[in-house]
C-alpha atoms as a PDB file:
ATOM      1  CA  UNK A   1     173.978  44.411  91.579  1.00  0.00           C
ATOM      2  CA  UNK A   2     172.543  44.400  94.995  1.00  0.00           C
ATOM      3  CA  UNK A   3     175.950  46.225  96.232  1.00  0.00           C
ATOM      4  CA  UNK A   4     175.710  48.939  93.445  1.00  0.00           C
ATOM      5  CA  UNK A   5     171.947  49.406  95.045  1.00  0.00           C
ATOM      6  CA  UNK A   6     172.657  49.915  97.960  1.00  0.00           C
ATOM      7  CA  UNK A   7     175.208  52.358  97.139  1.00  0.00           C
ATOM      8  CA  UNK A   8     172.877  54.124  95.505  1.00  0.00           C
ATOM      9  CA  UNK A   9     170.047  54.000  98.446  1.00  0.00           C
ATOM     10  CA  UNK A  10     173.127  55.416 100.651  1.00  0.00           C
ATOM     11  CA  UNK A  11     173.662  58.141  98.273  1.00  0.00           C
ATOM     12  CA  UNK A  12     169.780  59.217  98.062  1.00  0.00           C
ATOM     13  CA  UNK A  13     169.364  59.105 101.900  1.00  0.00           C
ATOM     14  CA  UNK A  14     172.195  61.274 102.250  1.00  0.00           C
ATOM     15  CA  UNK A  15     171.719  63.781  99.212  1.00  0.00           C
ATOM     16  CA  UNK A  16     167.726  63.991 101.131  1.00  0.00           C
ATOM     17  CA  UNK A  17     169.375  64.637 104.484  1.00  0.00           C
ATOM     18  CA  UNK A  18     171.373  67.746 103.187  1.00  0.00           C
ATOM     19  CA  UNK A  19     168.615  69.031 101.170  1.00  0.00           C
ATOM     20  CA  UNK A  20     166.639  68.802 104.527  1.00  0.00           C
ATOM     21  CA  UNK A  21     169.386  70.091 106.580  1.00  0.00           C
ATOM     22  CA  UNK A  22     169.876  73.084 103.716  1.00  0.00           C
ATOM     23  CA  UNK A  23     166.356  73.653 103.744  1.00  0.00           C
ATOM     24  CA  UNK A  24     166.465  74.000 107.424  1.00  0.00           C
ATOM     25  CA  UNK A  25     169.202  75.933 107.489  1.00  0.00           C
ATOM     26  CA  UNK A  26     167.495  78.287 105.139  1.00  0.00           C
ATOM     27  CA  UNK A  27     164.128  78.564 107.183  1.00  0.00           C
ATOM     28  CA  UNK A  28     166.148  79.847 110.338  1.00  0.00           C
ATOM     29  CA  UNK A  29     168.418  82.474 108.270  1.00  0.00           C
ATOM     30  CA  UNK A  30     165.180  83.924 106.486  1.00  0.00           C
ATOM     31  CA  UNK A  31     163.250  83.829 110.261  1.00  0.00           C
ATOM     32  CA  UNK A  32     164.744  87.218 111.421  1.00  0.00           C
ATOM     33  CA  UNK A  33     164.557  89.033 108.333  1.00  0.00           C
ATOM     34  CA  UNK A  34     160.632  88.488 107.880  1.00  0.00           C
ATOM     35  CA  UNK A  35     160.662  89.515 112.032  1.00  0.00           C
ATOM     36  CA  UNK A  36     161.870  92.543 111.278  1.00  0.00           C
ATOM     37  CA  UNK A  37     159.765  93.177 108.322  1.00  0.00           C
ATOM     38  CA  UNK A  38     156.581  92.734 110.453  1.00  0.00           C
ATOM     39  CA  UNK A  39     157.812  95.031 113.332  1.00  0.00           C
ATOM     40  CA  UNK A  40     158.840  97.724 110.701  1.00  0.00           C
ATOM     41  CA  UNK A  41     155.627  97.402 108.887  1.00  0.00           C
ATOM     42  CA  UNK A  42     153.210 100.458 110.005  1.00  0.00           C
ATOM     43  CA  UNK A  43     150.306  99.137 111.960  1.00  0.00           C
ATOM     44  CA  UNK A  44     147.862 100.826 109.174  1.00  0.00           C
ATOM     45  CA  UNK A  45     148.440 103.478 106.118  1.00  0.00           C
ATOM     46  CA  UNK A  46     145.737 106.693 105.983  1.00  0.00           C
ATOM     47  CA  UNK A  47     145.772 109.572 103.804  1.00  0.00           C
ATOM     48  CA  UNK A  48     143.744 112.832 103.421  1.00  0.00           C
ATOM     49  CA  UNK A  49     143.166 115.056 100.916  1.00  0.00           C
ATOM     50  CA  UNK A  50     142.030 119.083 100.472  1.00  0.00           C
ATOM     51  CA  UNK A  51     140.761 119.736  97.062  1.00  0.00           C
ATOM     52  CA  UNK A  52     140.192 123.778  97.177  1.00  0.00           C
ATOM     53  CA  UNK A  53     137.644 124.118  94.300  1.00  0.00           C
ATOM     54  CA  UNK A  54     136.069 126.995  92.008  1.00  0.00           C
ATOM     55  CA  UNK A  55     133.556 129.745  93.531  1.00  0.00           C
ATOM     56  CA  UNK A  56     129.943 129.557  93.030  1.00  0.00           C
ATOM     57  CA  UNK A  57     130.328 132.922  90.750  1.00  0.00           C
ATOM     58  CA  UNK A  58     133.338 131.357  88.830  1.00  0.00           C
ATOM     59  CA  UNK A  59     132.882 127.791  88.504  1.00  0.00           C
ATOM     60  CA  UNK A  60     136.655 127.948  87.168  1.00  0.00           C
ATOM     61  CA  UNK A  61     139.038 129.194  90.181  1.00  0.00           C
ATOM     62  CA  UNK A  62     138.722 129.931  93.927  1.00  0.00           C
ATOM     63  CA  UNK A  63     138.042 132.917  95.196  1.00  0.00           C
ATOM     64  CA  UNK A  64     140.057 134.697  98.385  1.00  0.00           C
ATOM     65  CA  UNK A  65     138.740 136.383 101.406  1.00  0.00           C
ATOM     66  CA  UNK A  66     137.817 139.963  99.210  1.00  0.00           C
ATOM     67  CA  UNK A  67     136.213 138.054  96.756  1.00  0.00           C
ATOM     68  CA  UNK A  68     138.450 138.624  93.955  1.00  0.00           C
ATOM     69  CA  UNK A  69     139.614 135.820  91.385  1.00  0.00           C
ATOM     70  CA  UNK A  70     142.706 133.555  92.701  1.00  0.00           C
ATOM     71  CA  UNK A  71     143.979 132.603  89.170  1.00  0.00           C
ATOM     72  CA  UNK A  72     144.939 128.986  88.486  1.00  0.00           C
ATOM     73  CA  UNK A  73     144.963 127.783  91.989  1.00  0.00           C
ATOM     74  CA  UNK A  74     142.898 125.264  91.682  1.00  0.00           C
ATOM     75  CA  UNK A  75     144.864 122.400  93.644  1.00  0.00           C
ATOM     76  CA  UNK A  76     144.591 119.710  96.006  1.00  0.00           C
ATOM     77  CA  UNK A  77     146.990 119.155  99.391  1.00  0.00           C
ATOM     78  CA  UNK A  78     147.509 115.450 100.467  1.00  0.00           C
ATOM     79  CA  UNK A  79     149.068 113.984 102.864  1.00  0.00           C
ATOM     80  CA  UNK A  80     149.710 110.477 103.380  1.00  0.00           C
ATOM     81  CA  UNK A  81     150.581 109.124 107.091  1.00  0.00           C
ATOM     82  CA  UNK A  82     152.276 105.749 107.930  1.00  0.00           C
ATOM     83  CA  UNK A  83     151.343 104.924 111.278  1.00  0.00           C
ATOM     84  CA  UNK A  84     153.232 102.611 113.899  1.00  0.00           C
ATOM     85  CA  UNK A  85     151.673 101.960 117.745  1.00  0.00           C
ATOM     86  CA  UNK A  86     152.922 103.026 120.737  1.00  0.00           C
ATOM     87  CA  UNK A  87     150.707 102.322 122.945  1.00  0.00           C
ATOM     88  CA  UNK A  88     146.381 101.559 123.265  1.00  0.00           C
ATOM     89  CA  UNK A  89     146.150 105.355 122.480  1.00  0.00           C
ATOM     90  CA  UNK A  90     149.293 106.338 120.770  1.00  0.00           C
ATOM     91  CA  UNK A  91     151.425 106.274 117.286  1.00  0.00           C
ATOM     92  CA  UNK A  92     153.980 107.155 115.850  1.00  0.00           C
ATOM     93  CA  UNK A  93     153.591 108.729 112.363  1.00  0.00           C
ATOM     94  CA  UNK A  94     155.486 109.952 109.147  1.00  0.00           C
ATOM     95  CA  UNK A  95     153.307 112.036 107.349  1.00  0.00           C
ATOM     96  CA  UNK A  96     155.077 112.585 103.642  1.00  0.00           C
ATOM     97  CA  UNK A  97     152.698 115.627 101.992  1.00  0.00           C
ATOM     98  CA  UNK A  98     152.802 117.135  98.050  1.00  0.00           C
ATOM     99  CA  UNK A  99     150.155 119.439  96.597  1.00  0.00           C
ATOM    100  CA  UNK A 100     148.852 119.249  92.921  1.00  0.00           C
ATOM    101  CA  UNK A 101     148.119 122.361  91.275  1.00  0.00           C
ATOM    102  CA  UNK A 102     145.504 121.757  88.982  1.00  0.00           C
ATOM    103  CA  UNK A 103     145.205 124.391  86.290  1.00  0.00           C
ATOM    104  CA  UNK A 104     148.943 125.890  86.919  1.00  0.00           C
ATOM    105  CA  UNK A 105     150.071 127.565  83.322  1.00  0.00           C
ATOM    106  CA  UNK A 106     154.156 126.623  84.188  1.00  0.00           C
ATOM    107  CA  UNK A 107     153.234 122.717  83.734  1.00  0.00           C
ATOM    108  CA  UNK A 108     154.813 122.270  87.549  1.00  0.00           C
ATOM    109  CA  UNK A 109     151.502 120.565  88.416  1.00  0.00           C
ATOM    110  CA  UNK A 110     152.746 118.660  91.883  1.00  0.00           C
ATOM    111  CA  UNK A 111     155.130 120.527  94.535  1.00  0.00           C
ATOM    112  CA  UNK A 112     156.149 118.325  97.312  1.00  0.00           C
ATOM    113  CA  UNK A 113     155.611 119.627 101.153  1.00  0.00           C
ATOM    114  CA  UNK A 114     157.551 119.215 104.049  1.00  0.00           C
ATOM    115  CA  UNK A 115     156.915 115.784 105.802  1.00  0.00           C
ATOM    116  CA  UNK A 116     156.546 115.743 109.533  1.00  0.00           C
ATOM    117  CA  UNK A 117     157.486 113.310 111.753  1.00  0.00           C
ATOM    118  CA  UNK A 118     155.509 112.649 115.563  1.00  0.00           C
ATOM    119  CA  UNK A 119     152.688 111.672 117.396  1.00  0.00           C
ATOM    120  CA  UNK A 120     148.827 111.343 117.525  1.00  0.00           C
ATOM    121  CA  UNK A 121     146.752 110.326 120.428  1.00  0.00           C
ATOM    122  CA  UNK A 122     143.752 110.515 122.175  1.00  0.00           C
ATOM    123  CA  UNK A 123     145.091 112.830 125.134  1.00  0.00           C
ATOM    124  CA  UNK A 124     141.936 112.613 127.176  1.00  0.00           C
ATOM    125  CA  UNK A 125     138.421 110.826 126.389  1.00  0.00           C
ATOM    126  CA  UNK A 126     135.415 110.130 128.515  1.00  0.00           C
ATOM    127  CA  UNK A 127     131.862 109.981 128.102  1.00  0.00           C
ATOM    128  CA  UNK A 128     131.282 112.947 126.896  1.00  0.00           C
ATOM    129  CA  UNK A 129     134.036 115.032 126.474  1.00  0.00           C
ATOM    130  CA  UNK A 130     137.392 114.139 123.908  1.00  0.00           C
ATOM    131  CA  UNK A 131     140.447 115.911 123.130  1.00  0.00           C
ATOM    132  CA  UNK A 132     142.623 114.487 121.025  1.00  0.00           C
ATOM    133  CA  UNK A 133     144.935 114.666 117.204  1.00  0.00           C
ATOM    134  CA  UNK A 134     148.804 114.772 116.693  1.00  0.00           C
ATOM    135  CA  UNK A 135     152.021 116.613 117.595  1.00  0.00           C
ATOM    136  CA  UNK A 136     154.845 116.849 115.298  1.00  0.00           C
ATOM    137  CA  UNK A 137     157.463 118.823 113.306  1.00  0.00           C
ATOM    138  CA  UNK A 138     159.420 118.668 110.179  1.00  0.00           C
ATOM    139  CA  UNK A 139     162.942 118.448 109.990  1.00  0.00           C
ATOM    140  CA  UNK A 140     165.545 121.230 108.030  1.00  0.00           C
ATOM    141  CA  UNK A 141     166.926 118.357 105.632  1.00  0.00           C
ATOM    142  CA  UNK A 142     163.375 117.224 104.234  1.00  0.00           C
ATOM    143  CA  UNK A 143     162.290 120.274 104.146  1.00  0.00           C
ATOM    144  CA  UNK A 144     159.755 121.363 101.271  1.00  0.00           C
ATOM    145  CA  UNK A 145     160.514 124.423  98.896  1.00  0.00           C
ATOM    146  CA  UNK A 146     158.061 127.156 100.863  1.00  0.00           C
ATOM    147  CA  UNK A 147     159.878 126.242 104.201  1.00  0.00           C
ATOM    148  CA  UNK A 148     163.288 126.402 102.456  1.00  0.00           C
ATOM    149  CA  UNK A 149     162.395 129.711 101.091  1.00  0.00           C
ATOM    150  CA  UNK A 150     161.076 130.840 104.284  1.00  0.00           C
ATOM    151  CA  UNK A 151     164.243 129.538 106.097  1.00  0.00           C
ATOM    152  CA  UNK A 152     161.617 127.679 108.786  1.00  0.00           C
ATOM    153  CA  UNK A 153     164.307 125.009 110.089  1.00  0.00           C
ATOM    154  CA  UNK A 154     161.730 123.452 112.687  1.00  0.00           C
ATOM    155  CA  UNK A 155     157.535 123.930 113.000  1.00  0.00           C
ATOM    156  CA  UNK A 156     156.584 121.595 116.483  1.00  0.00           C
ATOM    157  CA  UNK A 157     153.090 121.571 116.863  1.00  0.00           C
ATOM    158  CA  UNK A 158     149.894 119.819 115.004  1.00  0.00           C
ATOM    159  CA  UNK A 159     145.976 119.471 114.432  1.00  0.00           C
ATOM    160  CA  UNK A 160     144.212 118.430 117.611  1.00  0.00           C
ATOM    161  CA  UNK A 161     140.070 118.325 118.153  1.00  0.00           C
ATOM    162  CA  UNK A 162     137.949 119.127 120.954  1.00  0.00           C
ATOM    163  CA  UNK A 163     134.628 117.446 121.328  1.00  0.00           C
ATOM    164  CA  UNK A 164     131.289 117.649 123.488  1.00  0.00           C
ATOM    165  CA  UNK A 165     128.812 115.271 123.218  1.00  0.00           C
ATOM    166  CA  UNK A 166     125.657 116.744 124.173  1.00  0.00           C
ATOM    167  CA  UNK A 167     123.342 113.606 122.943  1.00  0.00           C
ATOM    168  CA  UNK A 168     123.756 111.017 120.509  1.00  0.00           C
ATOM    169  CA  UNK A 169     122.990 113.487 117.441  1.00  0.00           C
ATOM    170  CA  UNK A 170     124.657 116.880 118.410  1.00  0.00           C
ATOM    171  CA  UNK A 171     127.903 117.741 119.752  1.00  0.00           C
ATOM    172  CA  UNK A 172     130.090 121.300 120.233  1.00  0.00           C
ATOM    173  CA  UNK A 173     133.758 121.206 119.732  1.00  0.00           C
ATOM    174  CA  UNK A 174     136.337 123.315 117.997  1.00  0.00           C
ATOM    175  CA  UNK A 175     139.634 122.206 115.792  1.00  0.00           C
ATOM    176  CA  UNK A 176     142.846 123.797 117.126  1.00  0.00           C
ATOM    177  CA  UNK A 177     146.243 123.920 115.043  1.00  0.00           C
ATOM    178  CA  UNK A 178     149.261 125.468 115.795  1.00  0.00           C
ATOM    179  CA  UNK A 179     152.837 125.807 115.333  1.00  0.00           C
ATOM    180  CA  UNK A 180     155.812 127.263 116.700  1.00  0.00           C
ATOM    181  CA  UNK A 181     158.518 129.066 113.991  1.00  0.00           C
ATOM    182  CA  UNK A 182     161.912 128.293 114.638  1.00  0.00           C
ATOM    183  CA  UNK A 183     164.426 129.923 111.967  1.00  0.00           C
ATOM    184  CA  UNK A 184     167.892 129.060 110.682  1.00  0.00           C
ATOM    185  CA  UNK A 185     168.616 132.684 109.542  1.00  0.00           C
ATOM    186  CA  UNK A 186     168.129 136.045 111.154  1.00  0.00           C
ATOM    187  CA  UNK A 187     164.151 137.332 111.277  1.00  0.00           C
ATOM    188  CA  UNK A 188     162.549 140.398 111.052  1.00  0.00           C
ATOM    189  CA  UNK A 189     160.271 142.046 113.762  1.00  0.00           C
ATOM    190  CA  UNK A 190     157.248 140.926 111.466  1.00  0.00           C
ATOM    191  CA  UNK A 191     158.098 137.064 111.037  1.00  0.00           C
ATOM    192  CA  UNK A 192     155.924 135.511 113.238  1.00  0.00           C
ATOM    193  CA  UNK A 193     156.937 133.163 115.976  1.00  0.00           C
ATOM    194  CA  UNK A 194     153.567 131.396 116.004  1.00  0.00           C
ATOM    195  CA  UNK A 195     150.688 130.465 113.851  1.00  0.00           C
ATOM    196  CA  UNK A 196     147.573 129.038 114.627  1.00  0.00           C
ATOM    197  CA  UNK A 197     143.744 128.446 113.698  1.00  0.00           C
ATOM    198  CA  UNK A 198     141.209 127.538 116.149  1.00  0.00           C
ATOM    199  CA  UNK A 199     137.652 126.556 114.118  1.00  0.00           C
ATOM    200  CA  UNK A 200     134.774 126.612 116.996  1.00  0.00           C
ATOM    201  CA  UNK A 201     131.847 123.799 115.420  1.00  0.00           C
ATOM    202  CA  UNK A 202     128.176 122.509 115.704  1.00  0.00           C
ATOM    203  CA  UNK A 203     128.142 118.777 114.227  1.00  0.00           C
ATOM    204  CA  UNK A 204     124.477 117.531 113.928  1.00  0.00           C
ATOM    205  CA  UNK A 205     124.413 113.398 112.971  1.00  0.00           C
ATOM    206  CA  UNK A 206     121.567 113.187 110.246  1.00  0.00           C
ATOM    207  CA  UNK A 207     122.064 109.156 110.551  1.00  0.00           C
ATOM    208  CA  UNK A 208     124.705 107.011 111.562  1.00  0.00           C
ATOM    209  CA  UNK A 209     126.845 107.574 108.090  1.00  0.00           C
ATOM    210  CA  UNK A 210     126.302 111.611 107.382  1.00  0.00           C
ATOM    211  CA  UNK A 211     127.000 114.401 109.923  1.00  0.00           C
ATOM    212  CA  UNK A 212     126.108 117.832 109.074  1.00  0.00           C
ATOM    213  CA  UNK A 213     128.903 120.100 110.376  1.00  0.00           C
ATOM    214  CA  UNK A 214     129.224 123.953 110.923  1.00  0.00           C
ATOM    215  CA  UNK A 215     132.714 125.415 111.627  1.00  0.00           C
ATOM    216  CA  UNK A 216     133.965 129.268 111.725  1.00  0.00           C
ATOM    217  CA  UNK A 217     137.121 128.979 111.284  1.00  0.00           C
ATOM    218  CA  UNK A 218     139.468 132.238 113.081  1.00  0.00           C
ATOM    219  CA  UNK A 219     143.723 132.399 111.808  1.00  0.00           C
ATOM    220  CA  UNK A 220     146.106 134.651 113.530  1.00  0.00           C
ATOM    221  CA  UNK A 221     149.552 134.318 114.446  1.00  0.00           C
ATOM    222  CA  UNK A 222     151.632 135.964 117.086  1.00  0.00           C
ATOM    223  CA  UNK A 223     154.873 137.640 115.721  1.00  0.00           C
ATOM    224  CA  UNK A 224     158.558 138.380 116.490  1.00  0.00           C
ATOM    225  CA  UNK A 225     157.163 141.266 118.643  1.00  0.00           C
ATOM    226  CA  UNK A 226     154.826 138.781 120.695  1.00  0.00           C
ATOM    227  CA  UNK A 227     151.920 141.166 119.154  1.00  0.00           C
ATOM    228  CA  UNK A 228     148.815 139.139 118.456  1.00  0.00           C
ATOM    229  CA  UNK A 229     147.899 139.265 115.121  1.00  0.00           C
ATOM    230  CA  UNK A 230     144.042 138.183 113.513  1.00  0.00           C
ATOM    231  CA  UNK A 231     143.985 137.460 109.718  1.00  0.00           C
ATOM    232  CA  UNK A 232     141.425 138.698 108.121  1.00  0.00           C
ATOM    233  CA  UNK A 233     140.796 135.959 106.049  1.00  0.00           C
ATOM    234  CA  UNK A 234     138.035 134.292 108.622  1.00  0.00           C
ATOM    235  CA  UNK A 235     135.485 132.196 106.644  1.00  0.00           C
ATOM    236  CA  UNK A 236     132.153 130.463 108.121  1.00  0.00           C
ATOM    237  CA  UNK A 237     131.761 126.646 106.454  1.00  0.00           C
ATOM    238  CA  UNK A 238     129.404 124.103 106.255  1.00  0.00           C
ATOM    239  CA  UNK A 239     130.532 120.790 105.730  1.00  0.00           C
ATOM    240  CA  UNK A 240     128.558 117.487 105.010  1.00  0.00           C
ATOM    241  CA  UNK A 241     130.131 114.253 106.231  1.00  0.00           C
ATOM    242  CA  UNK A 242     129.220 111.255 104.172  1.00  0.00           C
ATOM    243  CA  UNK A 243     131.410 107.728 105.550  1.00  0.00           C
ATOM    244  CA  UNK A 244     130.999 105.373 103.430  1.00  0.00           C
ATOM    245  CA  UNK A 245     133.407 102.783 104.714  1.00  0.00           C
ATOM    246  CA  UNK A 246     136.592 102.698 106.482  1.00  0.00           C
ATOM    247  CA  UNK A 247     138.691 103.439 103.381  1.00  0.00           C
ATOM    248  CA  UNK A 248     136.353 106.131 102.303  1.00  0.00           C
ATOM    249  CA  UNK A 249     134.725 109.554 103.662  1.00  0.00           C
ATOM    250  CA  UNK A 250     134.101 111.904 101.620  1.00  0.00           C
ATOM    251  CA  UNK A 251     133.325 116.298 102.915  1.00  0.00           C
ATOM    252  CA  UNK A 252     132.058 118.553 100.361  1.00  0.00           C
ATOM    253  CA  UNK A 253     132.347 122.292 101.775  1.00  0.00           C
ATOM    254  CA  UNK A 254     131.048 125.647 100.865  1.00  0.00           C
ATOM    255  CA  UNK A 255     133.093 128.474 102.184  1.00  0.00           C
ATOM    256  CA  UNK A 256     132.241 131.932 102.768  1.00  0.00           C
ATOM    257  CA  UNK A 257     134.595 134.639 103.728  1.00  0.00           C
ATOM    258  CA  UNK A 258     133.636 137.687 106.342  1.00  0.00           C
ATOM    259  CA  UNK A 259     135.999 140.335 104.017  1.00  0.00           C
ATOM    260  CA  UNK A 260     132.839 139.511 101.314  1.00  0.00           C
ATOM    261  CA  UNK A 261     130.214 139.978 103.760  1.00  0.00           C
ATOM    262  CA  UNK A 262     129.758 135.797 103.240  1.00  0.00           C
ATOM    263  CA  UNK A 263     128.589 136.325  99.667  1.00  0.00           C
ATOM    264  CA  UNK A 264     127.420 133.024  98.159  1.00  0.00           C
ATOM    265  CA  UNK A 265     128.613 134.144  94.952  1.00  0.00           C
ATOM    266  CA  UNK A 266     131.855 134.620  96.711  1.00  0.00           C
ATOM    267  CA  UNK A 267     131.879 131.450  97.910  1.00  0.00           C
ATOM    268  CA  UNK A 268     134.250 128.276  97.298  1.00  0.00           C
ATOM    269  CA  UNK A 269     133.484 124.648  96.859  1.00  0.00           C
ATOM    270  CA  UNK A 270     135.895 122.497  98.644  1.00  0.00           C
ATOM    271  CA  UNK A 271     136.132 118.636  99.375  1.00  0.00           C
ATOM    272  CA  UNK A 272     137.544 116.353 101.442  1.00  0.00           C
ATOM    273  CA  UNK A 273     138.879 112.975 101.069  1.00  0.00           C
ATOM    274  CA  UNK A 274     140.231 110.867 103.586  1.00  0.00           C
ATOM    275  CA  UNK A 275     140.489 106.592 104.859  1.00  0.00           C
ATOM    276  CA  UNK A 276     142.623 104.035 105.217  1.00  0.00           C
ATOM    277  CA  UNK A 277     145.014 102.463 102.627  1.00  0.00           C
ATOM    278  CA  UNK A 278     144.908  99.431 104.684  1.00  0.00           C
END
C-alpha cells in the first residue's frame, strides 16, 4: 500500500511539473504576440464629422452660393483617424472617410471616400504664435468613387492652422488646405493642378469651454495652365465652439454666401462633431 502511494505521489509531482512547464511554455509563446499587439495599437482613435444642414428659408435642403435649392443633399462627411506617435509632436495617421447622404431618393445613403494616409504635427509653436495640422495623400488602389471618376491617382497635401494669440480671450489665425492633382490619364488645359482654401478667422473665448469663432472662408485652385482661379462660392461663417469633454465638441455654423449678397434666408445651418474614441 505504501509502495502503490508513493507511486502515485511520483505521478502527481510529475503530471504538476509538466502542467507548470506547459503553462510556462505557453506564457513565453503568447509574450510576443500581445508585444506586437500593443506596438500596432494606435496611440488614440479621433473622428470628425460635417453635417451640411437645411437653409434658414428651407428648413429642408441646403442652399448653394446663388441661393438656389440643392435638392436632397442633405449629408454628413466623416472621417475617422487612427493615430500612431512618432515623435513628442508627430503621428502617423490613417484617416478612412465615407459620407451619408441623408435625404438621397436612389436609397445609396453612405458613399465611401478616399482614405489618406500621413502625418500631423505641430510644425512650429511658441508663446504666441502656432502653426500646425497634417500632410497626407491617398493612394490609386483605395481610392473612393469621385477620385476614380476623376482619374486623381495621388492628392499630397492636408488641413493645417495658423494661430495668434493676442491675449488669453482673442486670437487671429486662418485655416489653410491644399492639394496637389496628380492624374493617371491625360488632362485637359482646365483640370486643375492645385486646389486650395485658405479661411482668415477672429476666435473670441466666451469662457474656458465655448469660443465664438468668425471665419471667411476664400476657394480657388490653380489649373493645368498655372492660371489662378477664385471660386465664387466664398461664404462668411460664424461658428460657436462648445467642448464639452475630450470625446465631445460640438460647432453649430451659419453660412452665408457672397453670390447671395450673405442673405440670412440664404443661409445654411451646419455642425460639427468631433473627439476622441479613446
Amino acid at each position: 500500500m505504501t509502495f502503490f502511494l508513493a507511486v502515485f505521489l511520483l505521478l502527481t509531482l510529475c503530471a504538476s511539473a509538466q502542467d507548470s512547464s506547459f503553462e510556462k511554455n505557453l506564457f513565453y509563446q503568447q509574450q510576443p504576440t500581445s508585444d506586437l499587439l500593443k506596438k500596432l495599437k494606435p496611440k488614440q482613435i479621433n473622428y470628425f464629422s460635417i453635417f451640411t444642414g437645411p437653409s434658414v428659408g428651407d428648413l429642408s435642403d441646403p442652399v448653394d452660393e446663388e441661393g438656389e435649392i440643392d435638392e436632397n443633399s442633405l449629408s454628413t462627411w466623416n472621417q475617422v483617424s487612427f493615430q500612431w506617435d512618432l515623435s513628442e509632436k508627430s503621428r502617423f495617421v490613417f484617416n478612412p472617410r465615407f459620407t451619408i447622404n441623408h435625404n438621397d431618393p436612389s436609397g445609396e445613403n453612405i458613399e465611401m471616400n478616399s482614405p489618406v494616409f500621413g502625418v500631423v504635427s505641430t510644425w512650429y509653436k511658441n508663446e504666441k504664435f502656432s502653426f500646425g495640422g497634417g500632410l497626407n495623400t491617398h493612394i490609386p488602389s483605395l481610392r473612393g468613387k469621385d477620385d476614380r471618376d476623376d482619374s486623381i491617382a495621388f492628392n499630397p497635401g492636408g488641413f493645417n492652422s495658423l494661430s495668434y494669440q493676442i491675449n488669453p480671450r482673442l486670437s487671429l489665425g486662418s485655416w489653410i488646405w491644399a492639394r496637389a492633382l496628380f492624374y493617371d490619364e491625360a488632362t485637359s488645359v482646365d483640370d486643375a493642378r492645385i486646389a486650395y482654401f485658405f479661411a482668415p478667422q477672429v476666435n473670441y473665448a466666451l469662457s474656458d469651454n465655448t469660443i465664438a469663432t468668425i471665419f471667411y472662408q476664400i476657394n480657388a485652385e490653380v489649373n493645368n495652365s498655372y492660371q489662378w482661379e477664385f471660386e465664387k462660392d466664398e461664404s462668411l461663417n460664424f461658428l460657436l465652439t462648445f467642448k464639452i469633454n475630450s470625446f465631445l465638441t460640438i460647432e453649430p455654423m451659419l453660412t452665408s454666401f457672397r453670390a447671395s449678397n450673405f442673405s440670412l434666408k440664404n443661409s445654411n445651418i451646419n455642425i460639427w462633431l468631433s473627439g476622441r474614441l479613446f
